[in-house]
N, C-alpha and C. Protein backbone atom coordinates (compact mmCIF):
# COMPACT_ATOMS: atom_id res chain seq x y z
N UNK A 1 16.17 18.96 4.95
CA UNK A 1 15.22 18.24 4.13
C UNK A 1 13.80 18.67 4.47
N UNK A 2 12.65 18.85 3.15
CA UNK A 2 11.69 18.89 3.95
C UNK A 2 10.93 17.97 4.03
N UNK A 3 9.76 17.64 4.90
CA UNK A 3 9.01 16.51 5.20
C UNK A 3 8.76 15.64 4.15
N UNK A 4 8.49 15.77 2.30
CA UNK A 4 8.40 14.75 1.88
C UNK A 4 9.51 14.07 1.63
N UNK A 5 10.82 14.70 1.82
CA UNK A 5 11.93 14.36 1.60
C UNK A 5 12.73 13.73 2.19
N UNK A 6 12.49 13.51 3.63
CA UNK A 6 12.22 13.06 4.82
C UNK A 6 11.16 11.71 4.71
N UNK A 7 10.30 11.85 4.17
CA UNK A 7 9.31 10.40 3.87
C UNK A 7 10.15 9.39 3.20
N UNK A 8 9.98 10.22 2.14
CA UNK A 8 10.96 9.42 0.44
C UNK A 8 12.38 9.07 1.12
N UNK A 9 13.28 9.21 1.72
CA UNK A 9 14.18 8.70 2.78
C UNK A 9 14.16 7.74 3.29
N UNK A 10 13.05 7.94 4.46
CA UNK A 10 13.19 6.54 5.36
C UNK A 10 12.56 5.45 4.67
N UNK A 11 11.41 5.89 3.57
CA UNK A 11 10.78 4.76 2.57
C UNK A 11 12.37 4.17 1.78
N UNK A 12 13.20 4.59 1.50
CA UNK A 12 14.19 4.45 0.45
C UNK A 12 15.06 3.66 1.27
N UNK A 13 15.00 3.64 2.65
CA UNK A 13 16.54 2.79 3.24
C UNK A 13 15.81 2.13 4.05
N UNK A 14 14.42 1.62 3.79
CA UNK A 14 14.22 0.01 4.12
C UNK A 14 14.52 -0.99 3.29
N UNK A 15 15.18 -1.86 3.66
CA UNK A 15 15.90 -3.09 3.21
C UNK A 15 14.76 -3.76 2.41
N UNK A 16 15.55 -4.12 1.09
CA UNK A 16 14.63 -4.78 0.24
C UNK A 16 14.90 -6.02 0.23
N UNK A 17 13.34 -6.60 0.41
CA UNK A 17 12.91 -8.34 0.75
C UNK A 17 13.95 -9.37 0.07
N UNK A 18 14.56 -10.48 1.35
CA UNK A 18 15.01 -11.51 0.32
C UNK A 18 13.96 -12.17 -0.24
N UNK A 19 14.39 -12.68 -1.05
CA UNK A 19 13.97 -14.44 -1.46
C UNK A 19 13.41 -15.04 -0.98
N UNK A 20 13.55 -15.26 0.46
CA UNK A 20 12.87 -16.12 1.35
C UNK A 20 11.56 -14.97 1.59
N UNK A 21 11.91 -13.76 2.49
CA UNK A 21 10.72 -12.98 2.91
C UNK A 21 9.86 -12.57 1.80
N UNK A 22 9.99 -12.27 0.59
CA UNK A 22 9.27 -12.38 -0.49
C UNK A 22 8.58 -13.28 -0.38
N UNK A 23 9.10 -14.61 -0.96
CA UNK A 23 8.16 -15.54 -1.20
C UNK A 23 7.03 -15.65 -0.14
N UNK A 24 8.01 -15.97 1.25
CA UNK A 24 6.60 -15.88 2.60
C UNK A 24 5.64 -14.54 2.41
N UNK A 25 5.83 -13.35 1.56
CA UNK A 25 4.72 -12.34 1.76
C UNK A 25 3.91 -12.88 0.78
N UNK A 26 4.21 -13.22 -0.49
CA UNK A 26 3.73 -13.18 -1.47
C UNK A 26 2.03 -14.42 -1.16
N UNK A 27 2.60 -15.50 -0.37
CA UNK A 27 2.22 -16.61 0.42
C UNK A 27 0.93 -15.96 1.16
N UNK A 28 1.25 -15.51 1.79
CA UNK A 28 0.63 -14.85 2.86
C UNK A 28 -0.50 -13.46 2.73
N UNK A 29 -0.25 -13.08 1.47
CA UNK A 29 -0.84 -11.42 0.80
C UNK A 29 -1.44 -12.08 -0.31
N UNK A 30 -2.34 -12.76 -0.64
CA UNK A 30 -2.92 -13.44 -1.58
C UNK A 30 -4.48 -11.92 -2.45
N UNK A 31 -4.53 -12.46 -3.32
CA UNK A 31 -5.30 -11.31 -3.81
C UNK A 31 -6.82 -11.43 -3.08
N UNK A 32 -7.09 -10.60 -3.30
CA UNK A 32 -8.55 -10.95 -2.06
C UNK A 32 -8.12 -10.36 -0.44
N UNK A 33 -7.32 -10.61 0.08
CA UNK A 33 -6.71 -10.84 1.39
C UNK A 33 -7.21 -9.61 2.20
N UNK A 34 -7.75 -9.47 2.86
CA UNK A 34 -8.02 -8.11 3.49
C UNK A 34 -6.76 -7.45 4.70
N UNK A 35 -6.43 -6.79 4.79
CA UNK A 35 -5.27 -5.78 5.44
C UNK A 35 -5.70 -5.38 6.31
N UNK A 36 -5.36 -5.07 7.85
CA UNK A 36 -5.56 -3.54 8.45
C UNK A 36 -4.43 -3.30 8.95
N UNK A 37 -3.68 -1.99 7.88
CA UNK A 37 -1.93 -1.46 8.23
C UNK A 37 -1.71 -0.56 8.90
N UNK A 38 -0.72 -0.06 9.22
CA UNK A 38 -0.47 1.37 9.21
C UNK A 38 0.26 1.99 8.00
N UNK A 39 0.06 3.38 7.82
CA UNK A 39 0.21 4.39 6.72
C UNK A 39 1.74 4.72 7.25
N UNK A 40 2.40 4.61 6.45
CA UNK A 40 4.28 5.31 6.30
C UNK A 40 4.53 6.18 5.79
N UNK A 41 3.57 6.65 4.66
CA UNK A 41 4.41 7.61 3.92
C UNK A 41 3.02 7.82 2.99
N UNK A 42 3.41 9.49 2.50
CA UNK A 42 2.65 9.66 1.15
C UNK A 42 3.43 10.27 0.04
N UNK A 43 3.08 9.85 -0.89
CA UNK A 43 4.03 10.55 -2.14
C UNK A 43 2.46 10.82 -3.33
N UNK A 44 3.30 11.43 -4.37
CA UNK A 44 2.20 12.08 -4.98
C UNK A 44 1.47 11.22 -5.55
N UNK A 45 1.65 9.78 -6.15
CA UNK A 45 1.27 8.89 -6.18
C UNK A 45 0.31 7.62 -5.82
N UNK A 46 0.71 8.04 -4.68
CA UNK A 46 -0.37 7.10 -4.09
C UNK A 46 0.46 7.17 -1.90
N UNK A 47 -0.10 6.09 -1.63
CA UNK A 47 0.99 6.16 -0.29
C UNK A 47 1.22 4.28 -0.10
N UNK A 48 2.38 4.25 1.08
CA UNK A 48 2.58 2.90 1.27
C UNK A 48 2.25 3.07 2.76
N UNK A 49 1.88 1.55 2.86
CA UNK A 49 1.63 0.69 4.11
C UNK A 49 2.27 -0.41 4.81
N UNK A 50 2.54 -0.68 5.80
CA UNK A 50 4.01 -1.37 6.47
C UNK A 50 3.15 -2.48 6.39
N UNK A 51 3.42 -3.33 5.86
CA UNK A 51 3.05 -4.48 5.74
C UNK A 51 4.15 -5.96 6.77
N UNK A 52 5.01 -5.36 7.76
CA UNK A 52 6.29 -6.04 8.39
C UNK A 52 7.55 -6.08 7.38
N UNK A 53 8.02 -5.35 8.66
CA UNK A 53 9.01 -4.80 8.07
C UNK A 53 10.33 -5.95 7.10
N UNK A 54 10.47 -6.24 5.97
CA UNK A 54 10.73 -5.17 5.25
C UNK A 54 9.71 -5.07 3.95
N UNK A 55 8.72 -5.96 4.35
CA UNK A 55 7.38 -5.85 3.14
C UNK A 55 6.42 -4.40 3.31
N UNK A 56 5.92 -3.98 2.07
CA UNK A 56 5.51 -2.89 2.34
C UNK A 56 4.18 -2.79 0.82
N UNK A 57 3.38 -2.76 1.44
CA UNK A 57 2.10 -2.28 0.62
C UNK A 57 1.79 -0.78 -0.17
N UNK A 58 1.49 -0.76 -1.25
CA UNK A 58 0.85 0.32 -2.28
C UNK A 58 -0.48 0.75 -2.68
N UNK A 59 -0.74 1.91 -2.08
CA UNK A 59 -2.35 2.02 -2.62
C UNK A 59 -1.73 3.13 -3.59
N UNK A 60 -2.40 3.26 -4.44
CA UNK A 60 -2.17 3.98 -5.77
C UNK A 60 -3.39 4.85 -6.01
N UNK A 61 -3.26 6.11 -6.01
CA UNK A 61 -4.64 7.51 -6.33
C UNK A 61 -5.51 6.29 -7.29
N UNK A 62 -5.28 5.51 -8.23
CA UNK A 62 -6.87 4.98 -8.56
C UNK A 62 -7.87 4.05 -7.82
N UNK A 63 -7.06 3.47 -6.69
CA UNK A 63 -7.13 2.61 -5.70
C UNK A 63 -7.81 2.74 -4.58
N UNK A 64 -8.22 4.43 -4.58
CA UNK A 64 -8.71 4.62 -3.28
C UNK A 64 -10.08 4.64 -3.42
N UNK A 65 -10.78 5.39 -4.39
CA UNK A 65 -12.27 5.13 -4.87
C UNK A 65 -12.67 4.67 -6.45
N UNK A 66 -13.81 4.54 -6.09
CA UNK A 66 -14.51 3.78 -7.51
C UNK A 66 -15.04 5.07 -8.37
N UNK A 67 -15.12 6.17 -7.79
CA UNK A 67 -15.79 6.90 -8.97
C UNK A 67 -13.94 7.57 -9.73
N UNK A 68 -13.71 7.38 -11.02
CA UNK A 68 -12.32 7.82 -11.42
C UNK A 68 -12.60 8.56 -12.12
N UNK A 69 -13.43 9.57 -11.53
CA UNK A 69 -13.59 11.06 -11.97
C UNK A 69 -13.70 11.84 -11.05
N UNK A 70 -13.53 11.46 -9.62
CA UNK A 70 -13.72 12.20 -8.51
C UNK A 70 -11.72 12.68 -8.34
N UNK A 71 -11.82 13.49 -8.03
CA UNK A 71 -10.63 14.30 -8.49
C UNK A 71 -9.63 13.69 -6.83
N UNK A 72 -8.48 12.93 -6.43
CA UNK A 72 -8.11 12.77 -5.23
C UNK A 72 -6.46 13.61 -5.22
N UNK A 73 -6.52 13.95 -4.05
CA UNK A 73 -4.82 14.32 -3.87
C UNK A 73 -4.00 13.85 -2.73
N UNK A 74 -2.81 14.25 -2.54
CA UNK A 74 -2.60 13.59 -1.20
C UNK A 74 -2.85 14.17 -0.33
N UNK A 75 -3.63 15.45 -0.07
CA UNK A 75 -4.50 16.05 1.04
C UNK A 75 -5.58 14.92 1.29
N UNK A 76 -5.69 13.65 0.59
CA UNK A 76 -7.09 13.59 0.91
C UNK A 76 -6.87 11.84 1.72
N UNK A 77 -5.04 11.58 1.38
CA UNK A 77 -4.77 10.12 2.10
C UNK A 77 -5.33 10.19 3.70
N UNK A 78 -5.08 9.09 4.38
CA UNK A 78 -5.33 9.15 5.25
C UNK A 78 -4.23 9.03 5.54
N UNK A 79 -4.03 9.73 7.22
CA UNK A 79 -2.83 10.88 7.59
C UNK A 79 -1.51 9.50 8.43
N UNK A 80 -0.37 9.65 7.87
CA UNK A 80 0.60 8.56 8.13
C UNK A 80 0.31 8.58 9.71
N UNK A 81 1.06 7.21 10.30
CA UNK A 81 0.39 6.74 11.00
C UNK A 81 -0.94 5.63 11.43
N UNK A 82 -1.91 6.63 10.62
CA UNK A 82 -3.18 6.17 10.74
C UNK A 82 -3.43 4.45 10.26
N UNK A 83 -4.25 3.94 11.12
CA UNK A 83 -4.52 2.44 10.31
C UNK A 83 -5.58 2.66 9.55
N UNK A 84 -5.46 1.81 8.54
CA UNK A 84 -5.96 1.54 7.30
C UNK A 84 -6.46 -0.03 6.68
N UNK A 85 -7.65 -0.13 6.15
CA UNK A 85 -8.25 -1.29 6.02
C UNK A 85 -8.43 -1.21 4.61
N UNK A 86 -7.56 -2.40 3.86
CA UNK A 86 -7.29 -2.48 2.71
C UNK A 86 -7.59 -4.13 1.59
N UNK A 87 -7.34 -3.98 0.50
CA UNK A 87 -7.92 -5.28 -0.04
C UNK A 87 -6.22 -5.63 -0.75
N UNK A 88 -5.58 -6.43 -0.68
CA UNK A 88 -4.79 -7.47 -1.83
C UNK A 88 -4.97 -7.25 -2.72
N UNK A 89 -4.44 -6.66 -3.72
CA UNK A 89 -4.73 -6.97 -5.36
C UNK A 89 -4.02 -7.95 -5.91
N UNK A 90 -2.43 -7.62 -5.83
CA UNK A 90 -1.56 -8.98 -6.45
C UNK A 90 -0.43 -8.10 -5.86
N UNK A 91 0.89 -9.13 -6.34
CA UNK A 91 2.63 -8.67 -5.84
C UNK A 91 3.06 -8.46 -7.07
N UNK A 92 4.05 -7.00 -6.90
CA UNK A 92 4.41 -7.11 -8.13
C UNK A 92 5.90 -7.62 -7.94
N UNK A 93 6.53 -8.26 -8.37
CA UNK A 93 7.97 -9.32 -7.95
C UNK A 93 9.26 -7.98 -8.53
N UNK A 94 8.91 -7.08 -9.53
CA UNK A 94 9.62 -6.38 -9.96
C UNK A 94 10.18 -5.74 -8.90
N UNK A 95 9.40 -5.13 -8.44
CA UNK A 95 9.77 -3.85 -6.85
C UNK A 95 9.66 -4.98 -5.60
N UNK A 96 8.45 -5.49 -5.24
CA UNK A 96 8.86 -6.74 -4.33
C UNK A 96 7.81 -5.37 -3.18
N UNK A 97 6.70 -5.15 -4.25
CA UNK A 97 5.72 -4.71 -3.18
C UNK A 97 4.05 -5.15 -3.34
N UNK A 98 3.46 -4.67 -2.15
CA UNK A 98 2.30 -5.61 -2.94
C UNK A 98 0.89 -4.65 -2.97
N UNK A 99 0.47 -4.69 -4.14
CA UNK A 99 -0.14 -3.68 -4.51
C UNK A 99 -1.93 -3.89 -3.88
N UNK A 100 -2.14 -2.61 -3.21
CA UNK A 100 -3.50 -2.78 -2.68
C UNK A 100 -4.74 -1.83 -3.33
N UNK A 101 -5.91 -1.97 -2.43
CA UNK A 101 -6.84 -1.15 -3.11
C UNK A 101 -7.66 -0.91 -1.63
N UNK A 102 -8.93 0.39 -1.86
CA UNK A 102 -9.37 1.10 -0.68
C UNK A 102 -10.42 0.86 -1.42
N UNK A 103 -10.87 0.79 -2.59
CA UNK A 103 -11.91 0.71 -3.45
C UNK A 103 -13.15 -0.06 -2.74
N UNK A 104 -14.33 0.60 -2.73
CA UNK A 104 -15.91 -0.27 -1.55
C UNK A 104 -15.64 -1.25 -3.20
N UNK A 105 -15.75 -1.05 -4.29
CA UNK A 105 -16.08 -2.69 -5.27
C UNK A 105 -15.00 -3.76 -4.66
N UNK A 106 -14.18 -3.44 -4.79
CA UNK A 106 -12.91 -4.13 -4.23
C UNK A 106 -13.35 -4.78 -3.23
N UNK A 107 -13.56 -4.38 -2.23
CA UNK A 107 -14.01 -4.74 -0.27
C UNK A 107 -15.23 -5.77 -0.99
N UNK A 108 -16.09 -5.34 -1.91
CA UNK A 108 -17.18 -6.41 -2.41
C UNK A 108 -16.92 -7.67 -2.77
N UNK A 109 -16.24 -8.02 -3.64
CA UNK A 109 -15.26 -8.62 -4.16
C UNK A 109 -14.46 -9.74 -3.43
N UNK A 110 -14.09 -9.20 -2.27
CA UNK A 110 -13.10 -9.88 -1.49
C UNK A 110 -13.94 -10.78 -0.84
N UNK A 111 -15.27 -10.29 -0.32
CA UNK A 111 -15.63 -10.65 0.67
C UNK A 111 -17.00 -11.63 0.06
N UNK A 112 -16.68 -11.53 -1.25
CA UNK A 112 -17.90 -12.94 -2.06
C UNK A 112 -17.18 -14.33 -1.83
């Protein structure tokens, strides 16, 4: 396998949230909420953040800055591992993840 394939893997055979751990994230990850995670994985998309295990956070390529003409790739995530200071946006109940943002308006926002 190679390394993203290897990411997309161990992202794929973490156990997805009951009922109960849902609801307690959902509780607990309120929009506004400020984060500081660690980075798991990147995909072309965006990357996720371990939010306890088996909850897991989404920053999404529009998520990371405010100008959405500045061109981003995943050369430009910050490198798995790394911690990361993030904002709550909302949960989406479909996937049972909870979607974040890196955005400075965002960080503004939170912190009115």
């Amino acid at each position: 396998m190679n390394g993203l394939s290897d990411k997309w893997a161990a992202f794929e055979s973490r156990s997805t949230p009951s009922d109960e751990e849902w609801a307690d994230a959902v509780r607990r990850y309120r929009p506004g909420c400020v984060v500081d995670r660690t980075v798991i994985s990147h995909h072309r998309f965006g990357f996720f953040v371990d939010l306890g295990e088996p909850i897991i956070g989404l920053v999404e390529i529009p998520m990371l800055l405010d100008d959405a003409h500045q061109p981003v790739s995943p050369n430009d995530y910050p490198p798995v591992a790394s911690q990361v200071r993030a904002v709550v946006l909302d949960a989406t109940d479909h996937n049972r993840q909870i979607r974040l943002s890196m955005r400075p308006s965002d960080f503004d926002r939170a912190n009115r």
